[in-house]
C-alpha atoms as a PDB file:
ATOM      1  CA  UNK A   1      63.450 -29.384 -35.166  1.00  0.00           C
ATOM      2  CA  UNK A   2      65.772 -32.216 -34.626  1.00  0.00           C
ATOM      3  CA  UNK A   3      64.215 -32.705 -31.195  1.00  0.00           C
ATOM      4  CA  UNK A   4      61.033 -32.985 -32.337  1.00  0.00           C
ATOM      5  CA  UNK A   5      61.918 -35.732 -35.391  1.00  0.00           C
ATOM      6  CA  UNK A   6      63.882 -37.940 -32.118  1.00  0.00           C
ATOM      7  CA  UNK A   7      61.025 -37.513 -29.990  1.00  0.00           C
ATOM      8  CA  UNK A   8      58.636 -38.569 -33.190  1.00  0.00           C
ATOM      9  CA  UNK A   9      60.653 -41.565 -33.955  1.00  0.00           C
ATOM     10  CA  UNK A  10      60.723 -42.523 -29.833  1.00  0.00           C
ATOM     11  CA  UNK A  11      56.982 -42.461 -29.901  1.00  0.00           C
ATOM     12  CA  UNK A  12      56.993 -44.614 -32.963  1.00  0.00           C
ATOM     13  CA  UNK A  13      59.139 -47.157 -31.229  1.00  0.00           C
ATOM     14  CA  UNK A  14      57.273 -47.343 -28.390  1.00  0.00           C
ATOM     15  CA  UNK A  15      54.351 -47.789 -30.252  1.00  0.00           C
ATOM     16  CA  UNK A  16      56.131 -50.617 -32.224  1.00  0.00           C
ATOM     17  CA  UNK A  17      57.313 -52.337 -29.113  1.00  0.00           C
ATOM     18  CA  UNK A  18      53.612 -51.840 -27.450  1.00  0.00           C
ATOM     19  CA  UNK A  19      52.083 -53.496 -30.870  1.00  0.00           C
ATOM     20  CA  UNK A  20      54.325 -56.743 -30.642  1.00  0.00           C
ATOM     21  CA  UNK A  21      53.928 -57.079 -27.089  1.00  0.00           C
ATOM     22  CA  UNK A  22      50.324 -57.336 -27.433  1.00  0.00           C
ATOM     23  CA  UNK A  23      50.301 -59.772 -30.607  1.00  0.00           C
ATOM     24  CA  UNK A  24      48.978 -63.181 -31.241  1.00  0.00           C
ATOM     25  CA  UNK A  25      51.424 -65.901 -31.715  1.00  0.00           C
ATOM     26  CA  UNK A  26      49.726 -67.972 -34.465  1.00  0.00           C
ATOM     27  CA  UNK A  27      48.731 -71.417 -33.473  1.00  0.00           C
ATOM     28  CA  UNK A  28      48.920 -74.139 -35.721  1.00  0.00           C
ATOM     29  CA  UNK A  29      45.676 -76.935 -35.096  1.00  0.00           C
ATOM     30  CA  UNK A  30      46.119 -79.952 -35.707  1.00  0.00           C
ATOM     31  CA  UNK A  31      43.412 -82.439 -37.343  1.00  0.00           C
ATOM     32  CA  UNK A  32      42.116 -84.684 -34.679  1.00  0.00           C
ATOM     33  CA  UNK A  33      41.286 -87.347 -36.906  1.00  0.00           C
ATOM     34  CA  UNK A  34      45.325 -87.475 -38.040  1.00  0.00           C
ATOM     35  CA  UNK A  35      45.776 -91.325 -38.518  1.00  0.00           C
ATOM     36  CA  UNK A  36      49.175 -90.533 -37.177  1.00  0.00           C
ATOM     37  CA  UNK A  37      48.633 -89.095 -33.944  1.00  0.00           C
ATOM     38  CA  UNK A  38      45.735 -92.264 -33.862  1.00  0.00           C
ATOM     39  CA  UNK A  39      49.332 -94.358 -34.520  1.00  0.00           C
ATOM     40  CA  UNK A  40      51.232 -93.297 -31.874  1.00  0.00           C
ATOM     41  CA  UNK A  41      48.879 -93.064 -29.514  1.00  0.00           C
ATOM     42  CA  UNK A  42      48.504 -96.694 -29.921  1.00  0.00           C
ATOM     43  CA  UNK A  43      52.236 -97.164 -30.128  1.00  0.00           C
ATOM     44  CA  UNK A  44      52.156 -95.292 -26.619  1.00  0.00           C
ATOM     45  CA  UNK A  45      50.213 -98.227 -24.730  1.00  0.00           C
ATOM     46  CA  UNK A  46      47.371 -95.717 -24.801  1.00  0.00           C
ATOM     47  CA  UNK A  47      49.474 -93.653 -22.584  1.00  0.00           C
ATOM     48  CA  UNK A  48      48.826 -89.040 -23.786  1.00  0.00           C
ATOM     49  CA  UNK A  49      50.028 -86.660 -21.849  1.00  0.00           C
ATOM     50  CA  UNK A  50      47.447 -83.935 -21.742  1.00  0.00           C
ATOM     51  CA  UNK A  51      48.078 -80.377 -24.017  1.00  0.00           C
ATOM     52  CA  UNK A  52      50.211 -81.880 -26.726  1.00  0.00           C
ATOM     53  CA  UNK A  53      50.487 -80.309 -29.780  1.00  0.00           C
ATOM     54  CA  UNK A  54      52.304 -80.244 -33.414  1.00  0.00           C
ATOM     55  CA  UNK A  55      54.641 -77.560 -33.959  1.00  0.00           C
ATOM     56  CA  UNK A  56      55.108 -76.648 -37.732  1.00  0.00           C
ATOM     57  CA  UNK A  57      58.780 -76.224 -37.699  1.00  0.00           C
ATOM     58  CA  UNK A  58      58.149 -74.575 -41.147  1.00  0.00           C
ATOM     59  CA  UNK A  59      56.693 -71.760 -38.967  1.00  0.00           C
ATOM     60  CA  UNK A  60      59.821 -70.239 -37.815  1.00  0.00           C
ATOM     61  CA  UNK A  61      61.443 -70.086 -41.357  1.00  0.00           C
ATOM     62  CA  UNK A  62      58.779 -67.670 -42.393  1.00  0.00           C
ATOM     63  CA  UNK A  63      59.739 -65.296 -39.633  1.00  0.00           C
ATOM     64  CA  UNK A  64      55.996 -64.173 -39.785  1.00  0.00           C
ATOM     65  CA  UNK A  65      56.329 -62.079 -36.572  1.00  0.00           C
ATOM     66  CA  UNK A  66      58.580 -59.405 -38.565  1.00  0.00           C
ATOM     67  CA  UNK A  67      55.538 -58.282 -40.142  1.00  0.00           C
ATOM     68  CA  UNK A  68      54.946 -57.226 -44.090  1.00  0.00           C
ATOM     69  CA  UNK A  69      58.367 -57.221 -45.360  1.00  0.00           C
ATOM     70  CA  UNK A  70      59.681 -56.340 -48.925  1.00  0.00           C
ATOM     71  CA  UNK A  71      62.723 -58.627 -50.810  1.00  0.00           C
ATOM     72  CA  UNK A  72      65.794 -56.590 -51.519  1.00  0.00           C
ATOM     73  CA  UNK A  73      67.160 -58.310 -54.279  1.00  0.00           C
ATOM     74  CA  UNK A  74      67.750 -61.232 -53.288  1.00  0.00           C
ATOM     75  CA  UNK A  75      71.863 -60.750 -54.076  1.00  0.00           C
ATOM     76  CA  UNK A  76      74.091 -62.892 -52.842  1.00  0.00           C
ATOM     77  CA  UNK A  77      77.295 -60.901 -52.136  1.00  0.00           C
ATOM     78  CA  UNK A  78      80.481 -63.353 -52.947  1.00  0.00           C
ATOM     79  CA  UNK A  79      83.309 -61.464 -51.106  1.00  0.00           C
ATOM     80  CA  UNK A  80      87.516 -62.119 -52.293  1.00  0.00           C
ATOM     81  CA  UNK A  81      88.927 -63.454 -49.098  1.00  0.00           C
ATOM     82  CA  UNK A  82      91.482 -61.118 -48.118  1.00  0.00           C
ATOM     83  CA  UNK A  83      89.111 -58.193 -49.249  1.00  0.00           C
ATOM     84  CA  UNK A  84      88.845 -55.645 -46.885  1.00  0.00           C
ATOM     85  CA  UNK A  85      85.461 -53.343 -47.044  1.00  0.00           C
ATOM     86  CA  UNK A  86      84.210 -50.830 -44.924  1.00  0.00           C
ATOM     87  CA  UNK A  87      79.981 -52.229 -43.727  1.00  0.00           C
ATOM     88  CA  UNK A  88      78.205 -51.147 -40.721  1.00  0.00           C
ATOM     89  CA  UNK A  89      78.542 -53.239 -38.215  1.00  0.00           C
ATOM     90  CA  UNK A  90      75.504 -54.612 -36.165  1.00  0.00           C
ATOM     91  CA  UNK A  91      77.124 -55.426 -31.892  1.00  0.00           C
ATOM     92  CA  UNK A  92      74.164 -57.648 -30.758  1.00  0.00           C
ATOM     93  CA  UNK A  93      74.849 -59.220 -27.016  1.00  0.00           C
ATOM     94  CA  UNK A  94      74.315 -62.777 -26.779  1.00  0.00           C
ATOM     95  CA  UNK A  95      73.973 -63.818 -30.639  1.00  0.00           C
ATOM     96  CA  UNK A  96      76.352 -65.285 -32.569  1.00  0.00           C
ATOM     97  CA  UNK A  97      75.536 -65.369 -36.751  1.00  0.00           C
ATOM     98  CA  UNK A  98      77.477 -68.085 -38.670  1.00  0.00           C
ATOM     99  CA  UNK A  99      77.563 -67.846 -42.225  1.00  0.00           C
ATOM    100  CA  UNK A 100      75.033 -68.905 -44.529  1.00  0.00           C
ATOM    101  CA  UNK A 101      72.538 -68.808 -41.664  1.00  0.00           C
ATOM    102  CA  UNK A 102      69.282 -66.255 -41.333  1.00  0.00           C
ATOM    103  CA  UNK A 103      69.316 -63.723 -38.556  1.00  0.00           C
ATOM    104  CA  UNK A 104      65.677 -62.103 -38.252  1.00  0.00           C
ATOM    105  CA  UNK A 105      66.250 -58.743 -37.025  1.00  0.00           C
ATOM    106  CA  UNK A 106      63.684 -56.189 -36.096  1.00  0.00           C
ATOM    107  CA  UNK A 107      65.302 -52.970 -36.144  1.00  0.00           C
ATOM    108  CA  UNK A 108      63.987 -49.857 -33.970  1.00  0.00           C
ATOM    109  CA  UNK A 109      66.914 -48.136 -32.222  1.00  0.00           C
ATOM    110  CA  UNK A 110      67.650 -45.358 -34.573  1.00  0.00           C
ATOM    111  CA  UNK A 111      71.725 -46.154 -34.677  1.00  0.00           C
ATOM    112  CA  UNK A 112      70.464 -49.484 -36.217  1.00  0.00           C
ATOM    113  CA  UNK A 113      68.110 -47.674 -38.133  1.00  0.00           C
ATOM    114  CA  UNK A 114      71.196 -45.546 -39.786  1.00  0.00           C
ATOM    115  CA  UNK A 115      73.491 -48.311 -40.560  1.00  0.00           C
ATOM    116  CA  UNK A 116      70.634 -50.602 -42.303  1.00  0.00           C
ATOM    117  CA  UNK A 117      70.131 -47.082 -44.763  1.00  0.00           C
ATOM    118  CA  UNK A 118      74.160 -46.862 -45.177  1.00  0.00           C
ATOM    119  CA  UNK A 119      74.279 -50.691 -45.943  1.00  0.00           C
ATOM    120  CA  UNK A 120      71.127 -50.062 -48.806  1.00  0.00           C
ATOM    121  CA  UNK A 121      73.135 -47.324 -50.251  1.00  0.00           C
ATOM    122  CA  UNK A 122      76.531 -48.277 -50.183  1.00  0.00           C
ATOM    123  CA  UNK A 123      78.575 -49.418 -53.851  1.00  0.00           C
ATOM    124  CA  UNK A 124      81.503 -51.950 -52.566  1.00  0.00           C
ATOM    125  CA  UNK A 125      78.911 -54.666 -50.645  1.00  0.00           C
ATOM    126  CA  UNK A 126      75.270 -53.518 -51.184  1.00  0.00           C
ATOM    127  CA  UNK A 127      72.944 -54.561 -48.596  1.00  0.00           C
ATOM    128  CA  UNK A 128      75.809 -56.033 -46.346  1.00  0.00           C
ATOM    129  CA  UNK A 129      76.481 -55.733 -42.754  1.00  0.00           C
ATOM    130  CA  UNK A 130      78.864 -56.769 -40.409  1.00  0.00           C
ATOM    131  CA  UNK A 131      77.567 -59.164 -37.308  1.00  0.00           C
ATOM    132  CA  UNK A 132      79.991 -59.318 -34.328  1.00  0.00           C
ATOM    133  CA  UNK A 133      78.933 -60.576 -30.733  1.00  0.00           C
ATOM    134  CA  UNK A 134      78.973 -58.402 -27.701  1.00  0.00           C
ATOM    135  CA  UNK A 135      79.365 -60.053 -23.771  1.00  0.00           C
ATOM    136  CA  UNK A 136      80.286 -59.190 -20.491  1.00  0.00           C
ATOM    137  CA  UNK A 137      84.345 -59.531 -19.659  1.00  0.00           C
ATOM    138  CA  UNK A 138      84.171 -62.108 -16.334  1.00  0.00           C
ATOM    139  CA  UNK A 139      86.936 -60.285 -14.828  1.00  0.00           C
ATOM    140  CA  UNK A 140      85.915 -56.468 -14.618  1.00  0.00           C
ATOM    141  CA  UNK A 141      81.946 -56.868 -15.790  1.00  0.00           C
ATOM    142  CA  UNK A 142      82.616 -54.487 -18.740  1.00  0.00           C
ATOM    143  CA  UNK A 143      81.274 -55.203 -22.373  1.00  0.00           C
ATOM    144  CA  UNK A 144      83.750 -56.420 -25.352  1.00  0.00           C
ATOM    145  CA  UNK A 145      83.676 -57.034 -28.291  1.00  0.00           C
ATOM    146  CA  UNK A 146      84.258 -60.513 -30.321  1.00  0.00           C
ATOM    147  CA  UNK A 147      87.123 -60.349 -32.061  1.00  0.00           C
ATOM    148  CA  UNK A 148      85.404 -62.375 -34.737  1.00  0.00           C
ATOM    149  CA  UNK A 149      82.227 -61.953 -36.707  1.00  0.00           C
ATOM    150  CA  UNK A 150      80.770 -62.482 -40.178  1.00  0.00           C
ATOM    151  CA  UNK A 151      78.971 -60.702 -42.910  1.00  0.00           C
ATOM    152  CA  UNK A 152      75.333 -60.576 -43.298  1.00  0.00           C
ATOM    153  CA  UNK A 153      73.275 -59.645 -46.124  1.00  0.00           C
ATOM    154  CA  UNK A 154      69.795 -57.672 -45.635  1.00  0.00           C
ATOM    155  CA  UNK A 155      67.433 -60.129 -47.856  1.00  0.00           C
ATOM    156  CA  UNK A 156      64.061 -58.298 -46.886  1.00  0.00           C
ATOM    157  CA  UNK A 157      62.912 -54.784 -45.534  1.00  0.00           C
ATOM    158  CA  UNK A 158      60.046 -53.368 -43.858  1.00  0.00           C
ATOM    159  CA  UNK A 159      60.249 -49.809 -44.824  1.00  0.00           C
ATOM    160  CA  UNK A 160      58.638 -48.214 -41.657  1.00  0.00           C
ATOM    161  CA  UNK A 161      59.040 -44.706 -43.024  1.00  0.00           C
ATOM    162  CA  UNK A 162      62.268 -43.929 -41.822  1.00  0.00           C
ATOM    163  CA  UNK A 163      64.146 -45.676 -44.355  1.00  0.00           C
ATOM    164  CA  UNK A 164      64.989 -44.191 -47.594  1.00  0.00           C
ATOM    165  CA  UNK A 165      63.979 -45.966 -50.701  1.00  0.00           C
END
């Protein structure tokens, strides 16, 4: 039975993974009678390179590409320095989280999947995880751990059926 849910949940993430391979990235236009883009065109000596475009930077706050998601709150979880609290802790190679800043995460691997239901249920820091950076050692090629990491706090949820309201 608990062969069958893992091999359900695989299948799942593979169709997850297939679906954002295959989607759109949306495209902002841009008006082509823009008196600015008229202005530095001029500005330019009449000189375009061919294929510009505006990018919205506004885009990338909106983390569209995470799909329908749901707020959590919206808590912000002050911490006592010194306070020591037991959160699940989220090892993600090559990413580094400083505080205060947003960390879209689309979660599928089902380890993941358990600590973002833990961090939902738990009563000293609800809704917070730990973020530490994993790398390669130089020397011997094996992966560490960063001694040093920060807390994050899960502001919005796609419930995907797996997680427990």
């Amino acid at each position: 039975m608990e062969d069958d849910r893992i091999l359900e949940r695989e299948r799942y993430q593979m169709e997850q993974i297939r679906e954002l391979e295959s989607e759109e990235l949306q495209v902002e236009e841009v008006d082509e009678e823009s008196s600015d883009d008229e202005t530095n065109y001029r500005s330019s000596g009449g000189a375009s390179a061919s294929g510009e475009f505006t990018y919205n930077t506004s885009l990338a706050a909106l983390h569209s590409y995470l799909g329908d998601v749901e707020d959590t709150h919206n808590r912000l979880a002050f911490l006592d320095g010194g306070a020591v609290l037991n959160v699940p802790l989220f090892y993600l190679e090559g990413v580094v989280l400083f505080p205060e800043a947003t960390l879209p995460l689309r979660v599928i691997q089902p380890n993941f999947i358990a600590s973002i239901e833990r961090a939902l249920r738990q009563v000293d820091a609800p809704y917070t995880i730990g973020v530490i950076r994993v790398y390669k050692d130089p020397n011997n090629g094996r992966m560490k751990l960063a001694t040093t990491g920060t807390t994050a706090e899960v502001m919005e949820l796609e419930s995907s059926g797996f997680v427990d309201s």
